[in-house]
N, C-alpha and C. Protein backbone atom coordinates (compact mmCIF):
# COMPACT_ATOMS: atom_id res chain seq x y z
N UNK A 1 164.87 230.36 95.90
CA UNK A 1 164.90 231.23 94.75
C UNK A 1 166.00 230.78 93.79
N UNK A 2 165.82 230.89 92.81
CA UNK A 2 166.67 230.62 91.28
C UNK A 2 167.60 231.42 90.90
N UNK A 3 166.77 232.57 90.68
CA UNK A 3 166.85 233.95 90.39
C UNK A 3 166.62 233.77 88.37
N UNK A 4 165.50 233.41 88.47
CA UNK A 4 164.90 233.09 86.95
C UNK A 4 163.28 233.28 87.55
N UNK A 5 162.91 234.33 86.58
CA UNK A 5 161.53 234.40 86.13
C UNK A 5 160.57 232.93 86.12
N UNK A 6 159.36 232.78 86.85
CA UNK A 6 159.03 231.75 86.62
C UNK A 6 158.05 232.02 85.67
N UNK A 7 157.69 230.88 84.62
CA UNK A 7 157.08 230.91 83.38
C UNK A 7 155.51 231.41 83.71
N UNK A 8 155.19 231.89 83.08
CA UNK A 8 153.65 232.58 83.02
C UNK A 8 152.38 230.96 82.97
N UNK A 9 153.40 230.47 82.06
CA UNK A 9 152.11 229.11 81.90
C UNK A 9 151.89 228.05 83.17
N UNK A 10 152.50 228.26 84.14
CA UNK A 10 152.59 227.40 85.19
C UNK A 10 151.02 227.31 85.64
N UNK A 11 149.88 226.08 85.70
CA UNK A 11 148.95 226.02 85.44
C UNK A 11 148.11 226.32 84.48
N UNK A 12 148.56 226.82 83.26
CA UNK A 12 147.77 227.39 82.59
C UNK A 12 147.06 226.40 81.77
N UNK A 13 145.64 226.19 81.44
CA UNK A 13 144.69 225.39 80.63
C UNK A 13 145.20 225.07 79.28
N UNK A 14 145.74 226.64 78.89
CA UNK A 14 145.92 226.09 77.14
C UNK A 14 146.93 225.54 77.26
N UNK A 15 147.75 225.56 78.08
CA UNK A 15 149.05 224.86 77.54
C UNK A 15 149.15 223.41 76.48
N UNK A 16 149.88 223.38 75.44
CA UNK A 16 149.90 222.45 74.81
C UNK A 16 151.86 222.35 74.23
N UNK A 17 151.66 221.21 73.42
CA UNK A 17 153.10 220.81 72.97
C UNK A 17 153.10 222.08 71.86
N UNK A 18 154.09 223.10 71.85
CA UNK A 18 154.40 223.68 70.60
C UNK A 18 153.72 224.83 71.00
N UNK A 19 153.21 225.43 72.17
CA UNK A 19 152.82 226.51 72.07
C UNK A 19 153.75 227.93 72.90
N UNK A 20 154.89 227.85 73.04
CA UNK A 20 155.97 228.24 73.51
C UNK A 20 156.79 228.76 72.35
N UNK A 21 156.17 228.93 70.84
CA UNK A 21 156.78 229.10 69.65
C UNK A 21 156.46 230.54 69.13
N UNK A 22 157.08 230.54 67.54
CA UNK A 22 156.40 231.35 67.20
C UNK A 22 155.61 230.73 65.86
N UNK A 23 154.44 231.97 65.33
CA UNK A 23 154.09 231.29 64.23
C UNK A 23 154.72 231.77 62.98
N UNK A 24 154.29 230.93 62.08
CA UNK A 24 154.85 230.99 60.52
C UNK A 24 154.76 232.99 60.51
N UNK A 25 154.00 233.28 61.13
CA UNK A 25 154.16 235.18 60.73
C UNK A 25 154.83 236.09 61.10
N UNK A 26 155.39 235.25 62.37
CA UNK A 26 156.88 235.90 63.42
C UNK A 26 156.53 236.06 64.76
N UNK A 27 154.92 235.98 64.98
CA UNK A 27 154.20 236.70 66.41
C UNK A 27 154.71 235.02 67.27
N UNK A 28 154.35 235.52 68.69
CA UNK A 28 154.47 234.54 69.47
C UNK A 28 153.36 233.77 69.53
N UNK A 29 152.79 232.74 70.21
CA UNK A 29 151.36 231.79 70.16
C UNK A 29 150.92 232.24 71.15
N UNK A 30 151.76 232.21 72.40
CA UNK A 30 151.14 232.31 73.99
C UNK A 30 151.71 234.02 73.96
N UNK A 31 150.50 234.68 74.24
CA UNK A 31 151.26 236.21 74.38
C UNK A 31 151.94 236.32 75.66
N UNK A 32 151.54 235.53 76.54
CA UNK A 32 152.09 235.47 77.92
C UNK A 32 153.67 235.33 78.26
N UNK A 33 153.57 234.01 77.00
CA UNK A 33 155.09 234.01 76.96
C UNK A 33 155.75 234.45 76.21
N UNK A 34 155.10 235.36 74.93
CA UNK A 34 156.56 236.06 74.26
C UNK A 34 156.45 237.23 74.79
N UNK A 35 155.53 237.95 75.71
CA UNK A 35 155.66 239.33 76.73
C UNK A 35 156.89 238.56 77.40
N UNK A 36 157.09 237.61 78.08
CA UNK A 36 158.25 237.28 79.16
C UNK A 36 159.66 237.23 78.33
N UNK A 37 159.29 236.54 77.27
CA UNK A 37 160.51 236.53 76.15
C UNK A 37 161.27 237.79 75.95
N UNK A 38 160.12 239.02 75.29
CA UNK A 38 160.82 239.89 75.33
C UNK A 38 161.13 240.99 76.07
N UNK A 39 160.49 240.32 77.42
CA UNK A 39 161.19 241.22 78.56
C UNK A 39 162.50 241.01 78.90
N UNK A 40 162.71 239.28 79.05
CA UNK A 40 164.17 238.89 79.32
C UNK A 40 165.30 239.06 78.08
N UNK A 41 165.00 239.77 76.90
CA UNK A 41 165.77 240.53 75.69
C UNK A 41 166.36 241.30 76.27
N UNK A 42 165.53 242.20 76.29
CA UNK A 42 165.60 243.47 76.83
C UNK A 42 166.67 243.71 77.66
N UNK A 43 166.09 242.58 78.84
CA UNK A 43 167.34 242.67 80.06
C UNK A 43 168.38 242.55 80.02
N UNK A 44 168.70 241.48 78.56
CA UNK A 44 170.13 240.91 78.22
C UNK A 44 170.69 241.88 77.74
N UNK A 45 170.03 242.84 76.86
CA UNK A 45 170.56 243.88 75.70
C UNK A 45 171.14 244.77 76.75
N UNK A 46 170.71 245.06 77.87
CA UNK A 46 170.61 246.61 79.04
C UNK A 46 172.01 245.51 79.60
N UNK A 47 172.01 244.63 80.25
CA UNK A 47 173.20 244.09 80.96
C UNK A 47 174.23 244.10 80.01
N UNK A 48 174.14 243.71 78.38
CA UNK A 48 175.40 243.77 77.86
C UNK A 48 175.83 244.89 77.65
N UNK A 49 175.20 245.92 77.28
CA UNK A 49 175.19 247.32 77.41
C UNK A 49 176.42 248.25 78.39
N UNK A 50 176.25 247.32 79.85
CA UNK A 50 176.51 247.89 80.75
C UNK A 50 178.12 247.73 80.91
N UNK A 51 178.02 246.19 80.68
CA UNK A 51 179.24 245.61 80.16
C UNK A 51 180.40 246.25 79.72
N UNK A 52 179.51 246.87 78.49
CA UNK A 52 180.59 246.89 77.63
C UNK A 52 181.02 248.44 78.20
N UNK A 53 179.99 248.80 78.70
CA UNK A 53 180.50 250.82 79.51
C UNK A 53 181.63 249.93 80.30
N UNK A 54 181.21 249.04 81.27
CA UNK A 54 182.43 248.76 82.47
C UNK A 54 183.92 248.50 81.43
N UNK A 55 183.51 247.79 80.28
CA UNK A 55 184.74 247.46 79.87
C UNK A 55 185.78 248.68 79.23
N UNK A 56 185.03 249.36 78.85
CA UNK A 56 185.80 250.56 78.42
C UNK A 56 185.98 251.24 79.29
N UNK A 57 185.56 251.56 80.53
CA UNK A 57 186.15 252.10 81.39
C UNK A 57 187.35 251.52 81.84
N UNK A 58 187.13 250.41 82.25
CA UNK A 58 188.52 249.27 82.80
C UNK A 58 189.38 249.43 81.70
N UNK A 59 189.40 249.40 80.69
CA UNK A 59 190.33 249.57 79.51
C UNK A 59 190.78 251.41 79.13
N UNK A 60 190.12 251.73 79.63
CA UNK A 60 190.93 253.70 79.95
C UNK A 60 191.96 253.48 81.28
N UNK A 61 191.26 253.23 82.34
CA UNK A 61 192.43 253.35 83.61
C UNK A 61 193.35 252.07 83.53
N UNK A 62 193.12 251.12 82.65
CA UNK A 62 194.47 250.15 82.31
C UNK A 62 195.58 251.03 81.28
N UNK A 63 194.90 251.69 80.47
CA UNK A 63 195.81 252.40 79.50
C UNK A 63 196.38 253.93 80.54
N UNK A 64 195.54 254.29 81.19
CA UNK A 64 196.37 255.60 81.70
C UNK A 64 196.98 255.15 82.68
N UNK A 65 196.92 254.41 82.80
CA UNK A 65 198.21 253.92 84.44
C UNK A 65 199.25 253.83 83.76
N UNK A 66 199.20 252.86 82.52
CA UNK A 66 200.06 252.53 81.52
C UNK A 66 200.97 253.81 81.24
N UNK A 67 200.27 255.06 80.37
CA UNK A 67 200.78 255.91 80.44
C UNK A 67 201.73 256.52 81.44
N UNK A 68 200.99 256.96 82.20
CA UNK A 68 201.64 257.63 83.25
C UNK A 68 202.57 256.74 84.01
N UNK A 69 202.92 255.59 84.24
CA UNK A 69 203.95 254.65 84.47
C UNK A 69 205.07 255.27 83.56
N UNK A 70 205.00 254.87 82.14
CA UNK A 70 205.31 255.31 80.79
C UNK A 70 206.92 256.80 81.24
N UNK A 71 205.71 257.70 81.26
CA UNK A 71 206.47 258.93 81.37
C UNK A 71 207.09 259.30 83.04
N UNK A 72 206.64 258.37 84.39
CA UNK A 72 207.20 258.75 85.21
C UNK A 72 208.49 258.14 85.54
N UNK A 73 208.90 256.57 84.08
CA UNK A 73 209.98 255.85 84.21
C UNK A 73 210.84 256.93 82.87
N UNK A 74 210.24 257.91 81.94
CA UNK A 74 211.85 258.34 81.64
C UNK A 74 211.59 259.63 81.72
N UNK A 75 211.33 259.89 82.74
CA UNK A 75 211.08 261.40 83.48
C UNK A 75 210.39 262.61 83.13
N UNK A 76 209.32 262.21 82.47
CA UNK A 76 208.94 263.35 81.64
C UNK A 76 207.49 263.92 82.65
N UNK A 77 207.06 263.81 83.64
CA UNK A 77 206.07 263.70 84.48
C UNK A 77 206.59 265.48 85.19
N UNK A 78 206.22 266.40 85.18
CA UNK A 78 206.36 268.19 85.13
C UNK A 78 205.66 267.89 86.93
N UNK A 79 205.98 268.64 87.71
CA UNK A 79 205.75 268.96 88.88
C UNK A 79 205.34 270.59 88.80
């Protein structure tokens, strides 16, 4: 395993040079392969997505540790 989608055209008859494109109107040629195209969008858009939640999370508990370091070095931390 790869862990990559294998291409829809693998045997396929029509296959030709240039048909993996799009045309002059924006649509894809092989619907086979711009369905796969814009499934693997999709996936990228949802993973960066996720990303960027993890990153802002990691960047809150880097800043509140920060904080609270902050105020428990000049004593301001209330019991």
């Amino acid at each position: 395993m790869t862990g990559q989608a294998q291409s829809p055209c693998i045997g396929c008859r029509m296959r030709c040079v240039g048909c993996h494109g799009r045309g002059p109107d924006g649509a894809w040629r092989c619907a086979a392969w711009g369905a796969m195209q814009d499934a693997l969008e999709e996936q990228r858009r949802q993973t960066a997505a996720e990303k960027r939640k993890r990153q802002v999370v990691r960047e809150y508990r880097y800043d509140n540790r920060r904080r609270f370091a902050r105020k428990q070095k000049h004593g301001h931390l209330r019991r």
